[in-house]
C-alpha atoms as a PDB file:
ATOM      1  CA  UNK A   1      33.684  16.413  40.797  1.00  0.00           C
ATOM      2  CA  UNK A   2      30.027  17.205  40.123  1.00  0.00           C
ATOM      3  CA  UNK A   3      28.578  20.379  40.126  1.00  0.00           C
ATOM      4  CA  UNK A   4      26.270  20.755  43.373  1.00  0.00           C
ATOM      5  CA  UNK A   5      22.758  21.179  42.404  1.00  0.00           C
ATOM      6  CA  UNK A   6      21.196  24.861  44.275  1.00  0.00           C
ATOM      7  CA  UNK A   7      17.591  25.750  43.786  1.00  0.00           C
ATOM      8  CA  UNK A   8      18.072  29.431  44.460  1.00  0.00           C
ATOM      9  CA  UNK A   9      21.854  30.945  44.715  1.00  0.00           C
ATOM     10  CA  UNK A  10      22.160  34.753  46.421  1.00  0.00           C
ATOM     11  CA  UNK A  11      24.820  36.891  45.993  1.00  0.00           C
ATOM     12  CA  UNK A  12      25.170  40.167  46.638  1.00  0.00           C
ATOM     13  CA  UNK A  13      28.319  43.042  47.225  1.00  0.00           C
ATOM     14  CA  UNK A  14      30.285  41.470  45.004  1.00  0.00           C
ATOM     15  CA  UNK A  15      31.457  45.109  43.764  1.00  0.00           C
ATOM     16  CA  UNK A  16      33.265  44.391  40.913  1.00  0.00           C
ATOM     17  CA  UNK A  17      35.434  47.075  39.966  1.00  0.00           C
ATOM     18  CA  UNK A  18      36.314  47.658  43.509  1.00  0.00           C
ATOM     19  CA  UNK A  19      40.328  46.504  44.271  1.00  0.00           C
ATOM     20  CA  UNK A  20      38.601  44.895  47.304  1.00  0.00           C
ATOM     21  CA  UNK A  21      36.683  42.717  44.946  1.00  0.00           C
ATOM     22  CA  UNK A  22      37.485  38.573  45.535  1.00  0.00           C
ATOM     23  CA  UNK A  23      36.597  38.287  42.063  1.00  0.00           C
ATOM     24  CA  UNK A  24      39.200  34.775  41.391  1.00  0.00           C
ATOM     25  CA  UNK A  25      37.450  33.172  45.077  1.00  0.00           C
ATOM     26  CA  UNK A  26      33.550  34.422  43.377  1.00  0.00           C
ATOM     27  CA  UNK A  27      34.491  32.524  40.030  1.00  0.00           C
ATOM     28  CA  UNK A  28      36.184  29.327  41.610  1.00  0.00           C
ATOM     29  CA  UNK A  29      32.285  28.979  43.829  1.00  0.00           C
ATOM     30  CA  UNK A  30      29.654  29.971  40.763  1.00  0.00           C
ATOM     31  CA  UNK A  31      31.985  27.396  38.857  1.00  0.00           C
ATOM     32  CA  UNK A  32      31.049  24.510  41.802  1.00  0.00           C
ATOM     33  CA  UNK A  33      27.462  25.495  41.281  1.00  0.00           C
ATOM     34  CA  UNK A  34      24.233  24.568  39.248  1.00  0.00           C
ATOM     35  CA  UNK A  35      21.733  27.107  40.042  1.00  0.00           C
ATOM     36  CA  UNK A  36      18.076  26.411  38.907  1.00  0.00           C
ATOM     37  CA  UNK A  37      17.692  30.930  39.959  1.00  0.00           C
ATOM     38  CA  UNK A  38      20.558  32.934  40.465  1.00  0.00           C
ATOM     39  CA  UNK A  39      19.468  36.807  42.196  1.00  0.00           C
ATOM     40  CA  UNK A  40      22.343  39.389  42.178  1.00  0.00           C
ATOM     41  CA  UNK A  41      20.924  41.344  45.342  1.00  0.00           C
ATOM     42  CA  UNK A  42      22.884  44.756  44.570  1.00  0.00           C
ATOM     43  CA  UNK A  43      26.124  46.114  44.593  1.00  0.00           C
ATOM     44  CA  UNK A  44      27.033  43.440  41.753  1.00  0.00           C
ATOM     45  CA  UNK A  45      28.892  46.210  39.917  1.00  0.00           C
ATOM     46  CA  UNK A  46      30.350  49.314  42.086  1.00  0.00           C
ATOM     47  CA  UNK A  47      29.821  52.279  39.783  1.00  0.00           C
ATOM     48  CA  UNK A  48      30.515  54.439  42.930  1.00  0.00           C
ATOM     49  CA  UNK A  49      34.551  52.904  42.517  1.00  0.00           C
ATOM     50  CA  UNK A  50      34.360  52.484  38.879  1.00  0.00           C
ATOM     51  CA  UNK A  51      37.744  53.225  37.386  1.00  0.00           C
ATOM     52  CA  UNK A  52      38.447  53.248  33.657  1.00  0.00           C
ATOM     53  CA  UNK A  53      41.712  51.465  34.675  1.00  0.00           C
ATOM     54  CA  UNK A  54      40.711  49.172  37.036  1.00  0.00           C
ATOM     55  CA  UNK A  55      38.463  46.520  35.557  1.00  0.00           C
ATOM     56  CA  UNK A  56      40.814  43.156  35.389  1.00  0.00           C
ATOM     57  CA  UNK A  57      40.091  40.135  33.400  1.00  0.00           C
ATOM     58  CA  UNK A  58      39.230  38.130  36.468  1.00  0.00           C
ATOM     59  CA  UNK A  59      36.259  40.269  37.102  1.00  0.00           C
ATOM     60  CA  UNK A  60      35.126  40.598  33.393  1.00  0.00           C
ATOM     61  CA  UNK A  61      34.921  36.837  33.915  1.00  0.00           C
ATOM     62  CA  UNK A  62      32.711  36.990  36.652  1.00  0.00           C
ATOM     63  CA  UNK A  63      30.098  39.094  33.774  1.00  0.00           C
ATOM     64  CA  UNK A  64      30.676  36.730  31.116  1.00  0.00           C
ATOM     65  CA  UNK A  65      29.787  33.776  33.984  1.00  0.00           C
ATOM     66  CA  UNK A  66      26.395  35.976  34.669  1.00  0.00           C
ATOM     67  CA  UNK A  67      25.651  36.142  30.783  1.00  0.00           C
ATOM     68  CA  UNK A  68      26.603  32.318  30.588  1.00  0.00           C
ATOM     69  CA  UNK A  69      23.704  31.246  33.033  1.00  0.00           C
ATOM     70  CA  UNK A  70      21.493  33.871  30.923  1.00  0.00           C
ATOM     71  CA  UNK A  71      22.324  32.277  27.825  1.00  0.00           C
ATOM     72  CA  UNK A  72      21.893  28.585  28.838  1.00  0.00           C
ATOM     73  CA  UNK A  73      18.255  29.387  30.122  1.00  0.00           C
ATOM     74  CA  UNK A  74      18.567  29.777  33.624  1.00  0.00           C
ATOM     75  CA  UNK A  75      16.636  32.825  35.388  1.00  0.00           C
ATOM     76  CA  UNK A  76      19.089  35.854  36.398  1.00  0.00           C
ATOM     77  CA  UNK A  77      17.427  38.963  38.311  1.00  0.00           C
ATOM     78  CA  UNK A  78      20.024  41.737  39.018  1.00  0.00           C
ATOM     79  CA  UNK A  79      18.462  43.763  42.103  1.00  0.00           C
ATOM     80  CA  UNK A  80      19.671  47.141  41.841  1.00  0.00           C
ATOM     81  CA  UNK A  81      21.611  48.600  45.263  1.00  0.00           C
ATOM     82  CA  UNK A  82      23.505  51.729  46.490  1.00  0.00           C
ATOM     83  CA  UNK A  83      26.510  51.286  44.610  1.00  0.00           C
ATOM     84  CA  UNK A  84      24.934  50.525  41.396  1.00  0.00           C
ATOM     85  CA  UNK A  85      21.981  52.826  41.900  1.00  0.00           C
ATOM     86  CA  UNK A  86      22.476  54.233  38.433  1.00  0.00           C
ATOM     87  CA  UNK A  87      20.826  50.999  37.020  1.00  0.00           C
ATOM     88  CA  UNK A  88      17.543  51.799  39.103  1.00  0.00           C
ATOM     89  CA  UNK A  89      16.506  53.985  35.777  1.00  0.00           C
ATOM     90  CA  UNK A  90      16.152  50.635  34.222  1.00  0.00           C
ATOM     91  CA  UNK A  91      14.204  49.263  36.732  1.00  0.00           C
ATOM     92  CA  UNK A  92      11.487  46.918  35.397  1.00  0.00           C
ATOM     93  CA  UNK A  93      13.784  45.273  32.377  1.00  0.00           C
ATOM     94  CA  UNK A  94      12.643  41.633  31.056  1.00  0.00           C
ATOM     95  CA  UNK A  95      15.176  40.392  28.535  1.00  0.00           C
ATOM     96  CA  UNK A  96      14.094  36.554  27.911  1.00  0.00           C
ATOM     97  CA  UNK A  97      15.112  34.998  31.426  1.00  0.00           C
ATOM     98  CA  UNK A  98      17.046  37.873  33.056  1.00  0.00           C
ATOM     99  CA  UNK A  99      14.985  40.481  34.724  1.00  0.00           C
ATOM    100  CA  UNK A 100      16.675  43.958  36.107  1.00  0.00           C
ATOM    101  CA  UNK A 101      14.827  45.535  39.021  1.00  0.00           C
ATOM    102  CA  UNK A 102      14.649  47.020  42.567  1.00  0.00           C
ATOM    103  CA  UNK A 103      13.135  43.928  44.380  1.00  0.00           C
ATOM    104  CA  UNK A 104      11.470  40.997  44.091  1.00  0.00           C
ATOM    105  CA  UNK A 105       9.082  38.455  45.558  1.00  0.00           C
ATOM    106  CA  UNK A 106       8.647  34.884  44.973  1.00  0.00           C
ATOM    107  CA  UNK A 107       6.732  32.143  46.728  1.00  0.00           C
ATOM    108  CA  UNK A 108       8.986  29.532  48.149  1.00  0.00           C
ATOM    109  CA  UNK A 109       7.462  25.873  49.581  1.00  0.00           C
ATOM    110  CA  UNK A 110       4.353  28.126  50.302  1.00  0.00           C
ATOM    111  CA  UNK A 111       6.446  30.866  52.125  1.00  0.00           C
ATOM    112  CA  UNK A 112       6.369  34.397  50.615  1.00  0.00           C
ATOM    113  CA  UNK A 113      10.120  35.773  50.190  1.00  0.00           C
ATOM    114  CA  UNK A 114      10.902  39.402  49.799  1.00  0.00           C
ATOM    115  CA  UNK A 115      14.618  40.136  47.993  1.00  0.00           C
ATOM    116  CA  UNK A 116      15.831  43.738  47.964  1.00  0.00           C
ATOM    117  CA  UNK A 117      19.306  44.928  48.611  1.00  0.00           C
ATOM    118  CA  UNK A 118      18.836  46.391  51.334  1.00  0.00           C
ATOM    119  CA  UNK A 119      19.978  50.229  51.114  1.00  0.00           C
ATOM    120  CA  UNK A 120      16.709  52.102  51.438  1.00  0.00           C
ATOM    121  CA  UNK A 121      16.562  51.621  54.780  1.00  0.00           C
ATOM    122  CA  UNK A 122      19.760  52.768  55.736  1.00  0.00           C
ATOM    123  CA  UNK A 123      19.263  56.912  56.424  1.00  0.00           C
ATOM    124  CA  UNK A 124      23.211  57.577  56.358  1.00  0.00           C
ATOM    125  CA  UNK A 125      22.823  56.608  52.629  1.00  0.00           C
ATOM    126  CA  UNK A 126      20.156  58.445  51.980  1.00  0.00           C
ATOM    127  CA  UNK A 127      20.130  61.590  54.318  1.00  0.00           C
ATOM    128  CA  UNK A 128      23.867  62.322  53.407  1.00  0.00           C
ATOM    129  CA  UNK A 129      24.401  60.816  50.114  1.00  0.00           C
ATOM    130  CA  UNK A 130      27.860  62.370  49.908  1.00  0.00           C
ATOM    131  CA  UNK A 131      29.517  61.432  52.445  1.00  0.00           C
ATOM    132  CA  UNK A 132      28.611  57.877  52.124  1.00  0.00           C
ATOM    133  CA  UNK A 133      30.372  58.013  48.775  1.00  0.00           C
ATOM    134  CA  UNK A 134      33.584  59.613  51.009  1.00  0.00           C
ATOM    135  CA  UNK A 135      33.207  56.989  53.131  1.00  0.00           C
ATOM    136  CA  UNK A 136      33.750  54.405  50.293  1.00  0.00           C
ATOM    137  CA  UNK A 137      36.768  56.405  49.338  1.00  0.00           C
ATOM    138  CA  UNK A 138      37.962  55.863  53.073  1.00  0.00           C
ATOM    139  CA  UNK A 139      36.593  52.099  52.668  1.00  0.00           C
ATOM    140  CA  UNK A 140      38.742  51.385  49.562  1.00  0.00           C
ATOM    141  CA  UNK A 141      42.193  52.865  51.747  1.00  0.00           C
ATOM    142  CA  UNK A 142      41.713  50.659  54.192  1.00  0.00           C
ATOM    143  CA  UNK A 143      41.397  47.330  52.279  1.00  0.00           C
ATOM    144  CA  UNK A 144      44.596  48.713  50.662  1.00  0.00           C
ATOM    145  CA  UNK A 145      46.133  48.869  53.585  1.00  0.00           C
ATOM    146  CA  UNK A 146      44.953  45.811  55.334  1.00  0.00           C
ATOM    147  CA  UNK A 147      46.654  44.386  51.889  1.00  0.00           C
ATOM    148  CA  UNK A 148      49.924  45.574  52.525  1.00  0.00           C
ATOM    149  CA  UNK A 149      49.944  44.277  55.858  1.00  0.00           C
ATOM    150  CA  UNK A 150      48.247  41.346  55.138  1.00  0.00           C
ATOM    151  CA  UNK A 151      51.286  40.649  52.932  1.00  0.00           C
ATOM    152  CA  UNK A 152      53.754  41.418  55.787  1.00  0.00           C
ATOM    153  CA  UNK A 153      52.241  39.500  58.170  1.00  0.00           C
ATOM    154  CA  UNK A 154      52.466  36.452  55.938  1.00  0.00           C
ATOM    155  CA  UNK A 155      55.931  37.221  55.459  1.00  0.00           C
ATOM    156  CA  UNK A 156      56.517  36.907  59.171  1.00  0.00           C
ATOM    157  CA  UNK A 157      54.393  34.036  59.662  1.00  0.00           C
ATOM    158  CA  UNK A 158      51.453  35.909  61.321  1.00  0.00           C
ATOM    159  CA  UNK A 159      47.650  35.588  61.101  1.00  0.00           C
ATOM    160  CA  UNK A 160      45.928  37.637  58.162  1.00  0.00           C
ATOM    161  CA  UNK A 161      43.739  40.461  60.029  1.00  0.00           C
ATOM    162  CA  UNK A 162      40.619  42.609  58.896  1.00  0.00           C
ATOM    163  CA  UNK A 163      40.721  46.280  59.842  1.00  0.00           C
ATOM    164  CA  UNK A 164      36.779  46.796  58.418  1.00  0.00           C
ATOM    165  CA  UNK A 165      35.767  43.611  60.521  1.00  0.00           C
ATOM    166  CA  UNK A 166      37.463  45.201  63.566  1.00  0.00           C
ATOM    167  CA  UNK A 167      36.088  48.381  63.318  1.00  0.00           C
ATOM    168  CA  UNK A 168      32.451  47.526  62.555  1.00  0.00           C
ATOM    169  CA  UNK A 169      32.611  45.306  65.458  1.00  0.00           C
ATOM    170  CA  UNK A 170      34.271  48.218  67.737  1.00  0.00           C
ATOM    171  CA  UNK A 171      31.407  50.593  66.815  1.00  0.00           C
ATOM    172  CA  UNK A 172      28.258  50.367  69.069  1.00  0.00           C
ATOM    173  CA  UNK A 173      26.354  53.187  66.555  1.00  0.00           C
ATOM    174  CA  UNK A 174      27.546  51.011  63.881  1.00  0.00           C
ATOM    175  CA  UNK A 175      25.380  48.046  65.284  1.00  0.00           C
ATOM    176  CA  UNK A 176      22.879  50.162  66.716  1.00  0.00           C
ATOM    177  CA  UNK A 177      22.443  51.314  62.724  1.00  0.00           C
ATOM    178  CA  UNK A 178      22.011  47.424  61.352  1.00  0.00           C
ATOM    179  CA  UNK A 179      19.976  46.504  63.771  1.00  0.00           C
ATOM    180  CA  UNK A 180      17.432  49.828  63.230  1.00  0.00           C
ATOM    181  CA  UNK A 181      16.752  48.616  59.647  1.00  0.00           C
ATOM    182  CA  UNK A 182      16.681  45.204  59.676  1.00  0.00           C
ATOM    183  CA  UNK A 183      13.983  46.249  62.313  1.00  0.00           C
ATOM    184  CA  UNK A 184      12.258  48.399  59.877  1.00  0.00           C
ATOM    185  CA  UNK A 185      12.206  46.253  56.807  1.00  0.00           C
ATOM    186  CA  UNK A 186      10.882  43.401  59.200  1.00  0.00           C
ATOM    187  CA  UNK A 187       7.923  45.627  60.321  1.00  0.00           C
ATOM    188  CA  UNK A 188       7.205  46.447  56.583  1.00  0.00           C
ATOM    189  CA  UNK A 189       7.895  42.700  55.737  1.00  0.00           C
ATOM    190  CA  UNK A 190       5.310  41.462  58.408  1.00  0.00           C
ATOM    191  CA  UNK A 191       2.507  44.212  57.166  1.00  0.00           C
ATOM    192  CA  UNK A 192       2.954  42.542  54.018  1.00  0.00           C
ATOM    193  CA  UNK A 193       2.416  39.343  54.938  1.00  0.00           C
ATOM    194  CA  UNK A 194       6.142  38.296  53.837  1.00  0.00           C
ATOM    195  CA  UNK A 195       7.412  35.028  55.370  1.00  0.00           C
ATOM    196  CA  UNK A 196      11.482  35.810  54.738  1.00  0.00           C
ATOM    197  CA  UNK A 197      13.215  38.997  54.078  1.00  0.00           C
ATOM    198  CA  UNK A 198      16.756  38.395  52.188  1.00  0.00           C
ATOM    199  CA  UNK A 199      18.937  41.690  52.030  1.00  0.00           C
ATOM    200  CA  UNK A 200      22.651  42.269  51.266  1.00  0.00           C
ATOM    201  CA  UNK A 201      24.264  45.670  52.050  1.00  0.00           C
ATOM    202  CA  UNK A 202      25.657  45.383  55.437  1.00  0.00           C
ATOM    203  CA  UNK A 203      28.492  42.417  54.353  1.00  0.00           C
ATOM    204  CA  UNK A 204      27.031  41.133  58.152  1.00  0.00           C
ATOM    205  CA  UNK A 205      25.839  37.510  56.534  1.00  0.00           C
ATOM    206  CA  UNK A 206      23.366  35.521  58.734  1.00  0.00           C
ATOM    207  CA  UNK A 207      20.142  34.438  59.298  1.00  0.00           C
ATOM    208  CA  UNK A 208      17.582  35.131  62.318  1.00  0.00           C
ATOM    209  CA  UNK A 209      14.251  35.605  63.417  1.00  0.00           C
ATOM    210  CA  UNK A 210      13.297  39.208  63.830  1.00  0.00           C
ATOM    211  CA  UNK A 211      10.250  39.645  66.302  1.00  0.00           C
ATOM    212  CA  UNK A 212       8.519  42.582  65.975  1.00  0.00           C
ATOM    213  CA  UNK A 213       4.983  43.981  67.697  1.00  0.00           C
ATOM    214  CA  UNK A 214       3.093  43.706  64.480  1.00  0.00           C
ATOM    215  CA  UNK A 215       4.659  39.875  64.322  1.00  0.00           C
ATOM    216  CA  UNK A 216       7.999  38.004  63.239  1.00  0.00           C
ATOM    217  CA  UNK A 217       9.778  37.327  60.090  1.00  0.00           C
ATOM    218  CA  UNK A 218      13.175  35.452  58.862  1.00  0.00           C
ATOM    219  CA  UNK A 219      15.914  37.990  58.240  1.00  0.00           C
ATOM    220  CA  UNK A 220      18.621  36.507  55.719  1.00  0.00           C
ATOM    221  CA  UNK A 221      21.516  38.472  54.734  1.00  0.00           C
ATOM    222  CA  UNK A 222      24.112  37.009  52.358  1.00  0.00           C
ATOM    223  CA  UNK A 223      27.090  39.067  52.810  1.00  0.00           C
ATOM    224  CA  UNK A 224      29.511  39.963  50.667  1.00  0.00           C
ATOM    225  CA  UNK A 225      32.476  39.143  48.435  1.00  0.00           C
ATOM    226  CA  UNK A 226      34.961  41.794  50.025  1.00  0.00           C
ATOM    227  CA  UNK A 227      35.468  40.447  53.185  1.00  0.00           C
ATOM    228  CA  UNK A 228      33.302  37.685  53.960  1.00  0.00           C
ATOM    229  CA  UNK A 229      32.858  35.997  51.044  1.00  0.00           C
ATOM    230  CA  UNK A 230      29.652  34.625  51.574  1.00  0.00           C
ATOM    231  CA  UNK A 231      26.309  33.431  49.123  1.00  0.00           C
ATOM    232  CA  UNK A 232      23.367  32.080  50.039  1.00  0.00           C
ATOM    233  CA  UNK A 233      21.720  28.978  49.265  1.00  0.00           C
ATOM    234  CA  UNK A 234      17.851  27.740  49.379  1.00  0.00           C
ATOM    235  CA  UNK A 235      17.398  23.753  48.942  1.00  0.00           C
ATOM    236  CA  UNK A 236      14.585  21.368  50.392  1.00  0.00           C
ATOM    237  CA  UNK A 237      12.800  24.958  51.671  1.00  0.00           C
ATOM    238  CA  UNK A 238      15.643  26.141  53.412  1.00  0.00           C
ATOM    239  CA  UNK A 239      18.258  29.153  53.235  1.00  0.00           C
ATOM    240  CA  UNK A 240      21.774  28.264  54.306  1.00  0.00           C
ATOM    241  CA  UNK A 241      24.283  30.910  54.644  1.00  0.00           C
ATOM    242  CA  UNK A 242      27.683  29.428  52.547  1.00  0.00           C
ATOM    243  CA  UNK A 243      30.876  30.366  53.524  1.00  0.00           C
ATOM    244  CA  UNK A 244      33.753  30.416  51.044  1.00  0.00           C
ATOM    245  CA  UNK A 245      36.467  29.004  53.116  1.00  0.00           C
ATOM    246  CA  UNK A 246      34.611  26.273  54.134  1.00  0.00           C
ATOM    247  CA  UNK A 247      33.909  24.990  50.500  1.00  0.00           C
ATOM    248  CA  UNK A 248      36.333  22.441  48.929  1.00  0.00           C
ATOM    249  CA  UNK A 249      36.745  22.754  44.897  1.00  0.00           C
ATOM    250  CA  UNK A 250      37.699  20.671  42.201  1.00  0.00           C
ATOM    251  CA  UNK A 251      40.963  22.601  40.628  1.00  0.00           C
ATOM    252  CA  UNK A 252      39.473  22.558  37.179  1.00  0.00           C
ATOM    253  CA  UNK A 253      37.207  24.979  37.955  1.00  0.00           C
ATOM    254  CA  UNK A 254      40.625  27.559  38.049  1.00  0.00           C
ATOM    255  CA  UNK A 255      41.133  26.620  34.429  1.00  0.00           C
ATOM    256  CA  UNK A 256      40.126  28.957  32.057  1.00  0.00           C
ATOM    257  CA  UNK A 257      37.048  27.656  30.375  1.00  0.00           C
ATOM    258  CA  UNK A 258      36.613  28.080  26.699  1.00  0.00           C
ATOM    259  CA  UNK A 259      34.403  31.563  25.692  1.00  0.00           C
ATOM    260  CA  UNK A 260      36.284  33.045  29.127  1.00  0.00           C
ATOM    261  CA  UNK A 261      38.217  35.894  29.076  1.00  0.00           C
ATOM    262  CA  UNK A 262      41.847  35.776  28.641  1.00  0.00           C
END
């Protein structure tokens, strides 16, 4: 089976490092890809979770994929976010074809598109920096748990369930929160004269117009690869959100390819 040809791919919260991280699932779609631009919109590495112990081969393949597209001449840009803020000293980086920064902008089929993770919008990062990093903590528990049951439900015969999901869709101030700064990165989009605005951040993936009184923009989000497993796509001048589970793949692409990882 071919590889499908993508203009732009966009992929952000992958968090590698994390033990949430769907690092096998991320591998199995960049395999089914040929991206002409691949953007990393932050939270590609989770420096917040970093453990010395936890790094497994499946997500050092996921690195040595990135420096494979970076090597065969494709353009890489790694937007820095939250979780791997520390890179944000580095901000401005041009090695050959793979650029490091905070945002970007290109000009798409005469559209202007504005790519930043998404983060400095968000106050509860920002105002109380340290309990955002307790709440990752928290984060982490709960994936392990929703493993462990997860695993007991299969057992039975059950349907897998999300605890995160649940509770971000429970939580009114939660939603109230997303919907603030999408709000306020539209404004700043539309006094800009942006066309698109394509965050990561939330793990809500989607795409919508925002209408503001200062005019309207194209909010795209691409997800995550926690929970959602999600990238996004442009083709023909067009963003399409992908969904993992909906994607069918060519079992080669599990195989190990040569210059992987063990």
């Amino acid at each position: 089976m071919a590889k499908r040809k993508v203009k732009i791919c966009v992929i952000s919260d992958v968090h590698l490092g994390f033990v949430g991280c769907k690092a096998k699932e991320l591998m199995r779609y960049l395999k089914s890809i040929d991206p002409e631009i691949l953007i990393l919109n932050g939270d590609f590495i989770d420096i917040w979770q970093f453990r010395s112990y936890y790094f497994p081969a499946s997500h050092s393949r996921i690195l040595q994929r990135i420096f494979k597209y970076v090597s065969s001449g494709k353009m890489v840009y790694y937007l820095t976010g939250n979780h791997d803020e520390l890179l944000r000293k580095y901000s401005g980086l041009h090695l050959g074809n793979f650029i490091l920064d905070d945002k970007l902008v290109l000009e798409l089929d005469g559209k202007k598109h504005w790519f930043f993770h998404g983060d400095i919008f968000d106050v509860s990062i920002h105002g109380t920096k340290w309990l955002a990093k307790l709440g990752s903590i928290g984060y982490e528990l709960l994936i392990l748990l929703n493993k462990l049951v997860n695993f007991f439900l299969e057992l039975l015969g059950g349907k897998k369930t999300t605890f995160s999901q649940k509770i971000k869709q429970a939580t009114k101030s939660g939603v109230k929160k997303l919907n603030n700064y999408e709000v306020a990165a539209a404004e700043i989009a539309v006094d800009n004269g942006y066309d698109f605005v394509i965050n990561g951040h939330s793990h809500q993936p989607g795409k919508k117009v925002i209408r503001t009184d200062r005019g309207s923009i194209t909010y795209v989000n691409s997800g995550d690869w926690v929970e959602n497993l999600t990238a996004l796509e442009y083709n023909n001048g067009e963003w399409k959100v992908i969904y993992y589970k909906d994607l069918t793949f060519d079992d080669n692409w599990l195989e190990i390819e040569a210059g992987d990882l063990p």
